[in-house]
N, C-alpha and C. Protein backbone atom coordinates (compact mmCIF):
# COMPACT_ATOMS: atom_id res chain seq x y z
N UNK A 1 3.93 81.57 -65.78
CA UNK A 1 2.58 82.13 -65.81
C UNK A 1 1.81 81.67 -64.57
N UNK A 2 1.02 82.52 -63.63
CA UNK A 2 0.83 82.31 -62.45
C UNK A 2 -0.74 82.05 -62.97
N UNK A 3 -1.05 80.78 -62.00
CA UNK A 3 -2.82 80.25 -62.53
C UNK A 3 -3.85 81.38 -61.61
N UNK A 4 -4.86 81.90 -61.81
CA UNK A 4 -5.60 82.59 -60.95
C UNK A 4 -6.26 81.55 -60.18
N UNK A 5 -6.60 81.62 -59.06
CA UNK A 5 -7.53 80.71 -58.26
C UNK A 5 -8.90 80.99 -58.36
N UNK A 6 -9.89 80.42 -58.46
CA UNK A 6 -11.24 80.65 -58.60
C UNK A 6 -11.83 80.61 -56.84
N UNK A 7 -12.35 82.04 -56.77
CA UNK A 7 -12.50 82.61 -55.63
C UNK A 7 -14.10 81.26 -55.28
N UNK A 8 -13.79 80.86 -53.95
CA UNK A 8 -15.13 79.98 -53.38
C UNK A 8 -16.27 80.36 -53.40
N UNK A 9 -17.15 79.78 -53.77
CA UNK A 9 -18.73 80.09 -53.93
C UNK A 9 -19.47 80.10 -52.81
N UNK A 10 -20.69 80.62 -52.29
CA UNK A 10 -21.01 81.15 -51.05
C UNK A 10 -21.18 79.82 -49.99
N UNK A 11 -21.57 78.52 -50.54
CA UNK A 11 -22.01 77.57 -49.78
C UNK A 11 -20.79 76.91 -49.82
N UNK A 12 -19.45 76.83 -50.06
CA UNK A 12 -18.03 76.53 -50.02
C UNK A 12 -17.67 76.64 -48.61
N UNK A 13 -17.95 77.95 -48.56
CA UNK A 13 -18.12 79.14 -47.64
C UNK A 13 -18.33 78.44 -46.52
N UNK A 14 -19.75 78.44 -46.50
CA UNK A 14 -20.45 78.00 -45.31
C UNK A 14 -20.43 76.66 -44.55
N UNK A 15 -19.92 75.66 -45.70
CA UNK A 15 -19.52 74.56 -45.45
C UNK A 15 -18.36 74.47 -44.11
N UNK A 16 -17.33 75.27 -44.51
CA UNK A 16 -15.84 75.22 -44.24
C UNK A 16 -16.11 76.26 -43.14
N UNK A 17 -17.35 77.24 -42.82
CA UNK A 17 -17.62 77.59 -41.17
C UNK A 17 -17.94 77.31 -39.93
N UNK A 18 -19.47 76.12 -40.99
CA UNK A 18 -19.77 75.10 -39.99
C UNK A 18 -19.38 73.64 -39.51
N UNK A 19 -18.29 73.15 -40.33
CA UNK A 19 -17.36 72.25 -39.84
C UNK A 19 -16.36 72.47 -38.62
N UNK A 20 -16.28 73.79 -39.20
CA UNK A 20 -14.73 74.26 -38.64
C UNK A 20 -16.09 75.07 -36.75
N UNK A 21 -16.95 75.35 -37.07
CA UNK A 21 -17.84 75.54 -35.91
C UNK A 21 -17.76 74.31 -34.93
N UNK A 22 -18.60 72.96 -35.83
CA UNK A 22 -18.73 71.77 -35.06
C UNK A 22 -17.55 71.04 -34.68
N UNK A 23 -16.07 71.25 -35.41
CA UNK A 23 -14.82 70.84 -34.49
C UNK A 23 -14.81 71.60 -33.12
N UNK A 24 -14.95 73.00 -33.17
CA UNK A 24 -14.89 73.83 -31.98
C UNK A 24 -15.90 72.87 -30.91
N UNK A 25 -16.75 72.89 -31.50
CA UNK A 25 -18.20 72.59 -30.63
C UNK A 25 -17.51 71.11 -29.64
N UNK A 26 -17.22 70.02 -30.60
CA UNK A 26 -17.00 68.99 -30.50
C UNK A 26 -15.88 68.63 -29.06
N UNK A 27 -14.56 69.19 -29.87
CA UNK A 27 -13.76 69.53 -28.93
C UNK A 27 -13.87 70.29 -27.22
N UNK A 28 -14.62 71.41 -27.41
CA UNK A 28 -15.21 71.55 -26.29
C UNK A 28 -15.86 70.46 -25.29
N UNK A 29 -16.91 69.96 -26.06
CA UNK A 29 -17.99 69.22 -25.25
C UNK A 29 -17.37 68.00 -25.09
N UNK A 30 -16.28 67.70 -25.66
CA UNK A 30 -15.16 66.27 -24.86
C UNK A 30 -14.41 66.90 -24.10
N UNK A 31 -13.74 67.86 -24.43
CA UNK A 31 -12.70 68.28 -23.00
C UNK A 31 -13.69 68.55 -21.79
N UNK A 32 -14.72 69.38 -21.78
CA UNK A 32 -15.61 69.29 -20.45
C UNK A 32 -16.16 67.97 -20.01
N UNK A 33 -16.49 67.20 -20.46
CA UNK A 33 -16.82 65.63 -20.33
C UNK A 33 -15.96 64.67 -19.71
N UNK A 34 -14.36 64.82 -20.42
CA UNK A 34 -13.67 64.16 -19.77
C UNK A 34 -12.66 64.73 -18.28
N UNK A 35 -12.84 65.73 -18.00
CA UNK A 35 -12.74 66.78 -16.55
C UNK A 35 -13.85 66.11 -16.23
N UNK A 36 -15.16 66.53 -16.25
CA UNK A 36 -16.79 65.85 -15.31
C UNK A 36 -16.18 64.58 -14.61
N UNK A 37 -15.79 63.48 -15.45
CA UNK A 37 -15.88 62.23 -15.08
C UNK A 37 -14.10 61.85 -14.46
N UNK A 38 -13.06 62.96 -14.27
CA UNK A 38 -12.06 62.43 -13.73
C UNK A 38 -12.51 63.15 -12.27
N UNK A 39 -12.99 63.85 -12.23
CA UNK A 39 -13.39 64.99 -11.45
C UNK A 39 -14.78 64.65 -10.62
N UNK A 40 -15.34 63.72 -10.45
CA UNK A 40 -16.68 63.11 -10.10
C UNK A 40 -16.66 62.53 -8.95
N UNK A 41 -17.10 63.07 -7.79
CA UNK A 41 -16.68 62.68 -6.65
C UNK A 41 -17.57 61.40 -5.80
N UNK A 42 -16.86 60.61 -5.75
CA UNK A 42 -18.54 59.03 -5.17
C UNK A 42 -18.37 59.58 -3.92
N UNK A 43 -19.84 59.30 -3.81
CA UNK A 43 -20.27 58.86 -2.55
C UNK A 43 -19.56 58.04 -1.41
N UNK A 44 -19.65 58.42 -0.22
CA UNK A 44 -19.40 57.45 0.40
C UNK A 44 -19.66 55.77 0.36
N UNK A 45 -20.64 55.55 0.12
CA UNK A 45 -21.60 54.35 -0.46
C UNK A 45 -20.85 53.66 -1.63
N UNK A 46 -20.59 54.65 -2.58
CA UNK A 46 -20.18 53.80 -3.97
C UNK A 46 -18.39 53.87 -3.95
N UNK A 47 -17.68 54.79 -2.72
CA UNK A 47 -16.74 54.24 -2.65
C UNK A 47 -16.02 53.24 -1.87
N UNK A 48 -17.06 52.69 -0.49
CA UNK A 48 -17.06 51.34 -0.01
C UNK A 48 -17.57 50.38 -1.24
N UNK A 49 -18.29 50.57 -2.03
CA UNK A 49 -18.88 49.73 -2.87
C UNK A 49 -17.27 49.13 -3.26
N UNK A 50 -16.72 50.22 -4.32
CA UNK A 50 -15.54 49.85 -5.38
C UNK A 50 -14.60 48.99 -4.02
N UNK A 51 -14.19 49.13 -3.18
CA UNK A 51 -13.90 48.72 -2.09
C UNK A 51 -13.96 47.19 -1.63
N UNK A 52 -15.15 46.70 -1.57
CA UNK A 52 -15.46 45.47 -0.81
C UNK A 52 -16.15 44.67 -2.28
N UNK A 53 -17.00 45.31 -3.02
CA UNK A 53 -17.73 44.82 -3.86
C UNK A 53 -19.37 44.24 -3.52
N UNK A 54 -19.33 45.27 -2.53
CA UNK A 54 -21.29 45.00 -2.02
C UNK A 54 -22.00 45.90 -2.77
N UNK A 55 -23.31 46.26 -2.41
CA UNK A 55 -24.54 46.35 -2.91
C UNK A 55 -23.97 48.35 -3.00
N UNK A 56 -24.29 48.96 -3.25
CA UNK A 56 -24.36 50.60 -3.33
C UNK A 56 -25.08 51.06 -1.96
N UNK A 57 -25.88 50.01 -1.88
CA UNK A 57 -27.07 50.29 -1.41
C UNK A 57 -26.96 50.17 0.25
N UNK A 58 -25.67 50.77 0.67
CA UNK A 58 -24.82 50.43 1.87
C UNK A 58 -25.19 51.87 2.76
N UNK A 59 -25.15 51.40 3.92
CA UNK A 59 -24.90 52.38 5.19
C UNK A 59 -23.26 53.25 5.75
N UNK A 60 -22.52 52.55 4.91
CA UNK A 60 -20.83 52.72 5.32
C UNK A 60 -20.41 54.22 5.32
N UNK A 61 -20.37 54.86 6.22
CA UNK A 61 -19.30 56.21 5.99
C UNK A 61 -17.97 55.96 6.58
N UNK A 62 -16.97 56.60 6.25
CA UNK A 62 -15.90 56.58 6.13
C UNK A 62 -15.33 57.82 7.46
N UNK A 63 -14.35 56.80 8.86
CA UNK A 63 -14.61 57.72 9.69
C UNK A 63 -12.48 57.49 10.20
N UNK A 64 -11.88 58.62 10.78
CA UNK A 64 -10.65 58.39 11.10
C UNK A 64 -10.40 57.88 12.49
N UNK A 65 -8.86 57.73 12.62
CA UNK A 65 -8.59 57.01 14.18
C UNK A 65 -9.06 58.03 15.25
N UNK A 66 -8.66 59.14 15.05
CA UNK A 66 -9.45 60.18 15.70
C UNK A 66 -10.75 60.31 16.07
N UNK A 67 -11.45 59.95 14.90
CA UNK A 67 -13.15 59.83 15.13
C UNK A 67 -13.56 58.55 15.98
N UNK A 68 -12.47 57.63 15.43
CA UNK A 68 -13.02 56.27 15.79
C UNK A 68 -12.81 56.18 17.56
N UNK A 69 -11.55 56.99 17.71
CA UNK A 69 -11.25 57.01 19.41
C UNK A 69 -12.13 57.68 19.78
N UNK A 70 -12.63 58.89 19.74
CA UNK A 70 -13.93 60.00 19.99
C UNK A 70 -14.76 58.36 20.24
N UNK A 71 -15.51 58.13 19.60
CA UNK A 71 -17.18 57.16 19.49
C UNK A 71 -16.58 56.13 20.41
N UNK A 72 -15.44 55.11 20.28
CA UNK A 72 -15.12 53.96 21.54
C UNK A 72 -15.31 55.34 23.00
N UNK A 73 -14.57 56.46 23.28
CA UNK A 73 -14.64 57.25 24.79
C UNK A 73 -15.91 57.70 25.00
N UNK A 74 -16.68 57.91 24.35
CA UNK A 74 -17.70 58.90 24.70
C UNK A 74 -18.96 58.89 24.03
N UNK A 75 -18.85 58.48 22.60
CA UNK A 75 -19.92 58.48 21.79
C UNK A 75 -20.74 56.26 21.63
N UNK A 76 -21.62 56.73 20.25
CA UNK A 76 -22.02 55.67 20.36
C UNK A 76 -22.55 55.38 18.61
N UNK A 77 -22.06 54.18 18.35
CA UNK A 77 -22.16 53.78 17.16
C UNK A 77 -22.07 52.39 16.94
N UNK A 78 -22.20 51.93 15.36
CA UNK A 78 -21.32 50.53 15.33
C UNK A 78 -20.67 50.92 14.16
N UNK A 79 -19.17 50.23 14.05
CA UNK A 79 -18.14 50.59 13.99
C UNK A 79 -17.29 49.17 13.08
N UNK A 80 -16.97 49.41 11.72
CA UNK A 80 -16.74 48.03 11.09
C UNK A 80 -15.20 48.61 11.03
N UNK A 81 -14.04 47.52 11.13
CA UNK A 81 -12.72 47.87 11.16
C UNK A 81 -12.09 46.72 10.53
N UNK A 82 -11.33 47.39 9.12
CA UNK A 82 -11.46 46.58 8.14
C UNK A 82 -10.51 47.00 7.17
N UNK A 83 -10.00 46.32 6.16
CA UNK A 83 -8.94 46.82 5.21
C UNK A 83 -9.71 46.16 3.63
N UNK A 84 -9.84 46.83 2.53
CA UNK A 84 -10.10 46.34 1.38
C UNK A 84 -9.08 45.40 0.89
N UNK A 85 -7.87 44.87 1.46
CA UNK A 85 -7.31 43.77 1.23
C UNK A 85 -7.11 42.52 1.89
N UNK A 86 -8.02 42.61 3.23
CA UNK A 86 -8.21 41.75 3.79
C UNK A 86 -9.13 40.77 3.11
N UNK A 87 -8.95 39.24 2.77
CA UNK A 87 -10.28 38.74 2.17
C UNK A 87 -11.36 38.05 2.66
N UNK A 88 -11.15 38.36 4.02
CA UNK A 88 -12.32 38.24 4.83
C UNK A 88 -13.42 38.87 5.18
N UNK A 89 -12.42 40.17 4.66
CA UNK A 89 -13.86 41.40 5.49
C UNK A 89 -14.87 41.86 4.63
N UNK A 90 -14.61 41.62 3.07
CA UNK A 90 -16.24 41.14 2.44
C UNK A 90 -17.32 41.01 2.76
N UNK A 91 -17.42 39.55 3.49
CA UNK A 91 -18.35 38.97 3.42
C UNK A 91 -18.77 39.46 5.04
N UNK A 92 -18.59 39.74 6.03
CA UNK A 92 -18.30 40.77 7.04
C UNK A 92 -19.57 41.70 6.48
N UNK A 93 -18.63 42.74 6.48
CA UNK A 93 -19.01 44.09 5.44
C UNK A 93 -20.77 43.63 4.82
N UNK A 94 -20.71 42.70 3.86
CA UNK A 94 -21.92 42.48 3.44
C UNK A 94 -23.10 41.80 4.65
N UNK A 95 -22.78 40.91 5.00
CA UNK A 95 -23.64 40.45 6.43
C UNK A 95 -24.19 41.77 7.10
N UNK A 96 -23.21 42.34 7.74
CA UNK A 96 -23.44 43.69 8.89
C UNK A 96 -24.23 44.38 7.85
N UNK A 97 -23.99 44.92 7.36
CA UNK A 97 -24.82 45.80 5.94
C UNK A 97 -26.18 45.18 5.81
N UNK A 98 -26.53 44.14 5.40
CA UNK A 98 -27.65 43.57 5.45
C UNK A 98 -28.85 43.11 6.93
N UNK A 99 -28.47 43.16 7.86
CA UNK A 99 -28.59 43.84 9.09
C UNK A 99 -29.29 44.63 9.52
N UNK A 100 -27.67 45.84 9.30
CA UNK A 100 -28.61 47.00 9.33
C UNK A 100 -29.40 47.99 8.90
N UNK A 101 -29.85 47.46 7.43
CA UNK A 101 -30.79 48.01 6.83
C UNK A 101 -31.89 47.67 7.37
N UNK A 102 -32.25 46.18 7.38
CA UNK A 102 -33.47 45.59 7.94
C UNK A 102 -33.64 46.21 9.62
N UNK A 103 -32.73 46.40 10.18
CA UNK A 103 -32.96 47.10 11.60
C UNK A 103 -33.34 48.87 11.21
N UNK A 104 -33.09 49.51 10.26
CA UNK A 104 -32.65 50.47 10.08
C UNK A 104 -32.02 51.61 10.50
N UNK A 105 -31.13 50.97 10.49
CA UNK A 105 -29.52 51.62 11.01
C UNK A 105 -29.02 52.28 9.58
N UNK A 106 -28.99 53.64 9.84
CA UNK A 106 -28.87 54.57 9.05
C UNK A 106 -27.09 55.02 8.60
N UNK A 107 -26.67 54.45 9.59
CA UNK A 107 -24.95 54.88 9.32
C UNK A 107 -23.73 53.97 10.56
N UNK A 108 -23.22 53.12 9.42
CA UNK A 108 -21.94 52.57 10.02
C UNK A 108 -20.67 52.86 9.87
N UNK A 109 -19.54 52.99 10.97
CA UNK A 109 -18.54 53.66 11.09
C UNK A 109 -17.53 52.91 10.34
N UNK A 110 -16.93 53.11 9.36
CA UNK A 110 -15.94 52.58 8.78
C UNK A 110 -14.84 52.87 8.91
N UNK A 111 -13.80 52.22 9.28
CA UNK A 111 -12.48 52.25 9.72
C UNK A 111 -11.25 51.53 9.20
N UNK A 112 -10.68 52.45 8.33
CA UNK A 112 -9.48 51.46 7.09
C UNK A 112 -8.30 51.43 8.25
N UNK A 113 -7.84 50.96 9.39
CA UNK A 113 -7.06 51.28 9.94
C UNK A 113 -5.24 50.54 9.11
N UNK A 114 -6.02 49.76 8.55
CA UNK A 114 -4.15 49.48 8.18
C UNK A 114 -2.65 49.97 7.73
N UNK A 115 -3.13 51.83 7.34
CA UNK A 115 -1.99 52.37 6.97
C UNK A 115 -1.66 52.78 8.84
N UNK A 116 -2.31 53.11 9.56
CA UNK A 116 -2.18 53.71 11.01
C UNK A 116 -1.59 52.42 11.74
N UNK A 117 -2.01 51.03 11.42
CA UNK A 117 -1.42 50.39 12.38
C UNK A 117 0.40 50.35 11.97
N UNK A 118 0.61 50.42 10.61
CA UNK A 118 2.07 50.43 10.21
C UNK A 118 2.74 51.70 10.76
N UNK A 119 1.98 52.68 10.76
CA UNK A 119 2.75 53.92 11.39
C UNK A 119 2.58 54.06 12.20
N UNK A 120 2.15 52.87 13.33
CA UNK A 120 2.10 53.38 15.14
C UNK A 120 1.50 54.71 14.89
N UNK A 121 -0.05 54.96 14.28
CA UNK A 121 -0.41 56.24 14.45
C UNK A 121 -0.86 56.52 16.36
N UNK A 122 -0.77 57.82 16.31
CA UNK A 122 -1.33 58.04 17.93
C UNK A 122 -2.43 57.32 18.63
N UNK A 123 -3.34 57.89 17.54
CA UNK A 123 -4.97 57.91 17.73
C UNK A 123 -5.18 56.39 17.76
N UNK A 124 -4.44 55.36 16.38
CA UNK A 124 -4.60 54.19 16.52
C UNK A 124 -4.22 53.40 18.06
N UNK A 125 -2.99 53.35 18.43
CA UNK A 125 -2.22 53.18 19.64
C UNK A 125 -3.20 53.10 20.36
N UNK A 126 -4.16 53.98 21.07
CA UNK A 126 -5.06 54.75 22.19
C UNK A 126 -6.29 53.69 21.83
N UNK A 127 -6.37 53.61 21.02
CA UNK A 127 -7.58 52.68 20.26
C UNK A 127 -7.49 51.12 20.69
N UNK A 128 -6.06 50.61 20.39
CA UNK A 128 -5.49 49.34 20.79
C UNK A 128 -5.56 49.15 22.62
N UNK A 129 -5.44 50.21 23.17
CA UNK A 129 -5.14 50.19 24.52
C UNK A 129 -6.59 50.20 25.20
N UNK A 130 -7.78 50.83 24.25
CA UNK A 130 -9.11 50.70 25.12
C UNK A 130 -9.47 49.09 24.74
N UNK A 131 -9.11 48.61 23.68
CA UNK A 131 -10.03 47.53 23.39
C UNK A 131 -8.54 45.83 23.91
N UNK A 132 -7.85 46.45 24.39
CA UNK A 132 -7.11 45.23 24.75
C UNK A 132 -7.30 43.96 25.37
N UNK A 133 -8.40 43.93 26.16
CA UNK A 133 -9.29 43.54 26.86
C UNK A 133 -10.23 42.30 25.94
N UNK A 134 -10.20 42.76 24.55
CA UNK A 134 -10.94 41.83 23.67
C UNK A 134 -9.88 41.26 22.74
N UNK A 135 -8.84 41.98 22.75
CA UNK A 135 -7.80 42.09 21.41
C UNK A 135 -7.16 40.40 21.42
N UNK A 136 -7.00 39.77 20.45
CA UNK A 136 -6.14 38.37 20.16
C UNK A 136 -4.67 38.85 20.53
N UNK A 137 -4.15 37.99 21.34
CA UNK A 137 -2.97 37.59 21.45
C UNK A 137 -1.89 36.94 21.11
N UNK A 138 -0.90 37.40 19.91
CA UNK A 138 -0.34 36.55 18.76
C UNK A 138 1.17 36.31 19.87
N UNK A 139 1.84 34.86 19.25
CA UNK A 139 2.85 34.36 19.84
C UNK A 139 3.90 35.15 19.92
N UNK A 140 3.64 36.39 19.51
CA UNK A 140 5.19 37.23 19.21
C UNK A 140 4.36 38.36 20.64
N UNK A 141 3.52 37.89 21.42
CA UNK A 141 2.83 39.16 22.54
C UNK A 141 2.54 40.48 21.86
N UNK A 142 2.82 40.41 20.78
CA UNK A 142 2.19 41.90 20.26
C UNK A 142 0.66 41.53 20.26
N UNK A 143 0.24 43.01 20.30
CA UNK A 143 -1.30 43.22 20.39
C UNK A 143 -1.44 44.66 19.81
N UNK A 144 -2.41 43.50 18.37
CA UNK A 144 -3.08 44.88 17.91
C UNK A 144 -4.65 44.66 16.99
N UNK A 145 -5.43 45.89 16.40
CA UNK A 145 -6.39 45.60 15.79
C UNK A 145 -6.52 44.64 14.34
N UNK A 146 -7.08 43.17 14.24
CA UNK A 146 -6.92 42.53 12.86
C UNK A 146 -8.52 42.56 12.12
N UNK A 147 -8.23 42.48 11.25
CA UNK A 147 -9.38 42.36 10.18
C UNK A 147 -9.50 41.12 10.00
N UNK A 148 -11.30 41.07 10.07
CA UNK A 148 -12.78 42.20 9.95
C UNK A 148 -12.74 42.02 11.73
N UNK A 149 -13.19 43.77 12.59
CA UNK A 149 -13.44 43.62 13.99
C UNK A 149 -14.86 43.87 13.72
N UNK A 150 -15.72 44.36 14.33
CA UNK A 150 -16.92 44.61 14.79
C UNK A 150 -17.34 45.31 15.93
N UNK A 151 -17.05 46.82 15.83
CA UNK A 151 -17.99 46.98 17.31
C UNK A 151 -19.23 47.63 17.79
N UNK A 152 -19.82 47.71 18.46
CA UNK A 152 -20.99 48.28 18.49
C UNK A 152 -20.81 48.81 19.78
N UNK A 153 -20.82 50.16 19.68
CA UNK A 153 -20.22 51.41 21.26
C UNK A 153 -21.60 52.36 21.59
N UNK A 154 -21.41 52.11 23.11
CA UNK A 154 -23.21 52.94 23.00
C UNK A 154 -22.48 53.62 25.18
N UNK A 155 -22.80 54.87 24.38
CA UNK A 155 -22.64 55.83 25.62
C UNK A 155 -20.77 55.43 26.11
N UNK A 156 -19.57 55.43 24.93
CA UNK A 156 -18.66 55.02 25.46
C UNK A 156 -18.24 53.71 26.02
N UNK A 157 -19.18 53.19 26.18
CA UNK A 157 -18.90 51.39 26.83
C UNK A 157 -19.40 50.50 25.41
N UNK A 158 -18.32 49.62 25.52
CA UNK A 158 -18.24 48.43 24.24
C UNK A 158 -19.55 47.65 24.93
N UNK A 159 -20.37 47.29 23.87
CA UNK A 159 -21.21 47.00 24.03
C UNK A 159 -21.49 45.24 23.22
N UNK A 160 -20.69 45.02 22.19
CA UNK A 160 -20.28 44.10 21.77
C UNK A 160 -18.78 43.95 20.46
N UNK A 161 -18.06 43.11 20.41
CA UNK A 161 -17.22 43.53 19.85
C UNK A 161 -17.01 41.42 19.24
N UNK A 162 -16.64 41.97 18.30
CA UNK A 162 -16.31 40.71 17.00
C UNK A 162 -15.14 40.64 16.09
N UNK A 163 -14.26 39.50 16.37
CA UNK A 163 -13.19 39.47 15.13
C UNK A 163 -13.03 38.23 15.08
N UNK A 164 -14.01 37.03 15.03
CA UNK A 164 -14.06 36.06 14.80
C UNK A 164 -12.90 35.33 13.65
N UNK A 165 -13.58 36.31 12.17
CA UNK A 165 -12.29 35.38 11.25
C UNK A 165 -11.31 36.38 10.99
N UNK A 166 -11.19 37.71 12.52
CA UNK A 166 -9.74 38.18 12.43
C UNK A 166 -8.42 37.59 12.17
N UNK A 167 -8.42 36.08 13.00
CA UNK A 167 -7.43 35.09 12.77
C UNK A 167 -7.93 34.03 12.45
N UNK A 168 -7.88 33.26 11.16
CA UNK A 168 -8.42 31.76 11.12
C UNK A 168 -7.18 31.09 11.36
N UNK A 169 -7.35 29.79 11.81
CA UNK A 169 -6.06 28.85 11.73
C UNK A 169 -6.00 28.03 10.77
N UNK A 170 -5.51 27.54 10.38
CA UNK A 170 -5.50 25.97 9.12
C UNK A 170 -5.56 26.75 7.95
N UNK A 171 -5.86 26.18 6.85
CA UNK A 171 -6.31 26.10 5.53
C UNK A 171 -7.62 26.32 5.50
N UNK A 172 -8.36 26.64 6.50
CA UNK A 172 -9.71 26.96 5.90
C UNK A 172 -10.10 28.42 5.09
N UNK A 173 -10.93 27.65 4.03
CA UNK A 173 -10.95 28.64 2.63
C UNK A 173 -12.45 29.30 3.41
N UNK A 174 -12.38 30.17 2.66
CA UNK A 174 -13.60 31.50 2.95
C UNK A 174 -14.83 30.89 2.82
N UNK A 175 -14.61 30.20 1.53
CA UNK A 175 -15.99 29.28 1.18
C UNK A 175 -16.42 28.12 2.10
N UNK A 176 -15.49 27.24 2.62
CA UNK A 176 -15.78 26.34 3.10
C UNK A 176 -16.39 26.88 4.88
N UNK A 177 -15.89 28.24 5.36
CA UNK A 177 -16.20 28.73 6.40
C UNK A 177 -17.83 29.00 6.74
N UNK A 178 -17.51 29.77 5.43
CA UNK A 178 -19.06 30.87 5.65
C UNK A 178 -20.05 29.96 4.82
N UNK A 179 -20.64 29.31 5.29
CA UNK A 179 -21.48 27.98 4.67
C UNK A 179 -23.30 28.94 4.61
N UNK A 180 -24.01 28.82 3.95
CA UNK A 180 -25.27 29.27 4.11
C UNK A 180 -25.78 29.07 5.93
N UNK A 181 -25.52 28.05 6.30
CA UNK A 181 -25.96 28.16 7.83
C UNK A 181 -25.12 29.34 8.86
N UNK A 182 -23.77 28.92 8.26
CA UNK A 182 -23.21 29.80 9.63
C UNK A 182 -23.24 31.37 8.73
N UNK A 183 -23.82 31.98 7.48
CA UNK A 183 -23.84 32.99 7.52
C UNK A 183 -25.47 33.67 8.34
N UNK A 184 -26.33 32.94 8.23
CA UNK A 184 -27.47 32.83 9.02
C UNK A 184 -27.46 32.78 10.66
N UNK A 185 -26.49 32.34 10.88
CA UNK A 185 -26.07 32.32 12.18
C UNK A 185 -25.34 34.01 12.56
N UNK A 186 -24.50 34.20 11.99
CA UNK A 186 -24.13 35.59 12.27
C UNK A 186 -24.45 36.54 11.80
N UNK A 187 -25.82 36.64 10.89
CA UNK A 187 -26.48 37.67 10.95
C UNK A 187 -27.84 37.06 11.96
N UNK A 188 -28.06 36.75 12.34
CA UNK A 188 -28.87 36.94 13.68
C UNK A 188 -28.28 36.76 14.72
N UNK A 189 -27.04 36.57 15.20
CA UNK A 189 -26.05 37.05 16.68
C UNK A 189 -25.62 38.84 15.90
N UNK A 190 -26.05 39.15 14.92
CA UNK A 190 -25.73 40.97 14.64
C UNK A 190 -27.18 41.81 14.92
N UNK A 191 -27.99 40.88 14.33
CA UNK A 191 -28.95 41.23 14.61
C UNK A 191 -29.91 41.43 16.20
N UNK A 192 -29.77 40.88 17.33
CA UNK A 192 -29.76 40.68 18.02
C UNK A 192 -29.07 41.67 18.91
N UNK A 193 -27.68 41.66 18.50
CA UNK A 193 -27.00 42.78 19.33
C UNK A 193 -27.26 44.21 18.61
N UNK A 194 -27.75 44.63 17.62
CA UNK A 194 -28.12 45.51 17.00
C UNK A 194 -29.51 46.01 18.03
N UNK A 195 -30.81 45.34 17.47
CA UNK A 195 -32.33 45.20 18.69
C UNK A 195 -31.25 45.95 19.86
N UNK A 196 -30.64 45.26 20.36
CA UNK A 196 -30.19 45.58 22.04
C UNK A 196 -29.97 46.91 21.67
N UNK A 197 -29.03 47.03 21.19
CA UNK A 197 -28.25 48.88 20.90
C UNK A 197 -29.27 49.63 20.62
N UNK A 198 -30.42 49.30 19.89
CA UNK A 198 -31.64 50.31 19.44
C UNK A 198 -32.53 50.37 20.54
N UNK A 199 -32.82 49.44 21.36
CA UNK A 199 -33.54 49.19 22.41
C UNK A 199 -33.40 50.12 23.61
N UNK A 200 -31.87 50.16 23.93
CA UNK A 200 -30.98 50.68 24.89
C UNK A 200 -31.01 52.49 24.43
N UNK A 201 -30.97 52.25 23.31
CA UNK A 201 -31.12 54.10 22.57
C UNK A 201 -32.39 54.74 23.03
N UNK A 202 -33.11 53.70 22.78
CA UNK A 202 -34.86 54.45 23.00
C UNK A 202 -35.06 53.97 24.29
């Protein structure tokens, strides 16, 4: 004997439309949400940020060996050359940054060169050969760009150039280097050569 089913009552109904609505709804508004945020493109700014771990609140654009050879021949900028695994160029990075806000210097050239120096890129090469002249000289006679450099290029001519803790010697730790005085010290020898470059502009 077959049982009859008792047909659903109108708000059964409506129940089992608007659930079955707000899964739709739901589902939607997470699949578009989670696309937004894989899909979300940073800034130049907040992707030096994730990078070094400074302020957002940075001048850094992100420029190639190509660009970077262009601005050393002909153009004029300052120019940070640097690898996010170097653990020097941090505190670098943050100094110069702090700088040139207070000067207001609107845009610094950032330069990841370390996949180009492994591939003898062109542009890098050409780069090594204008600045040789400043470049450290390691016991094996190779010569090339080390992290953190510094340059500041105005009308094509180096105008000042820095890689102080490109090479440290000994055991000296980061901390024991960059002491509150000597970071005071090299942001006013940046500062200084900064004035000049703005001076020289106007």
């Amino acid at each position: 004997m077959k049982v009859k089913k008792s047909p659903m009552v109108w708000y059964q109904k409506l129940f089992y439309i608007i659930s079955f609505l707000f899964l739709i709804g739901a589902f939607m508004y997470l699949g578009t949400k989670d696309f937004n945020t894989q899909n979300k493109k940073l800034t130049p700014q907040e992707s030096f940020t994730e990078e070094y771990g400074i302020t957002t609140n940075n001048v850094y654009i992100y420029k190639n060996a190509k660009e970077i050879l262009e601005t050393i021949n002909t153009g004029s900028g300052i120019i940070f050359m640097a690898y996010k695994e170097n653990k020097w160029s941090s505190i670098i990075a943050d100094l110069l940054n702090e700088v040139a806000k207070e000067e207001g210097i609107k845009e610094i050239y950032y330069y990841n060169f370390k996949k180009d120096r492994s591939n003898n890129n062109h542009h890098y090469e050409n780069i090594v050969k204008l600045l040789t002249p400043y470049l450290k000289v390691l016991d094996s006679e190779t010569t090339n760009i080390y992290a953190p450099t510094v340059l500041i290029i105005k009308n094509g001519e180096i105008q000042y150039f820095d890689d102080e803790t490109s090479i440290v010697r000994g055991d000296t730790s980061i901390e024991n280097y960059w002491s509150s005085k000597k970071k005071i010290e090299k942001k006013a020898e940046y500062k200084k050569e900064i004035e000049k470059y703005l001076g020289e502009e106007n």
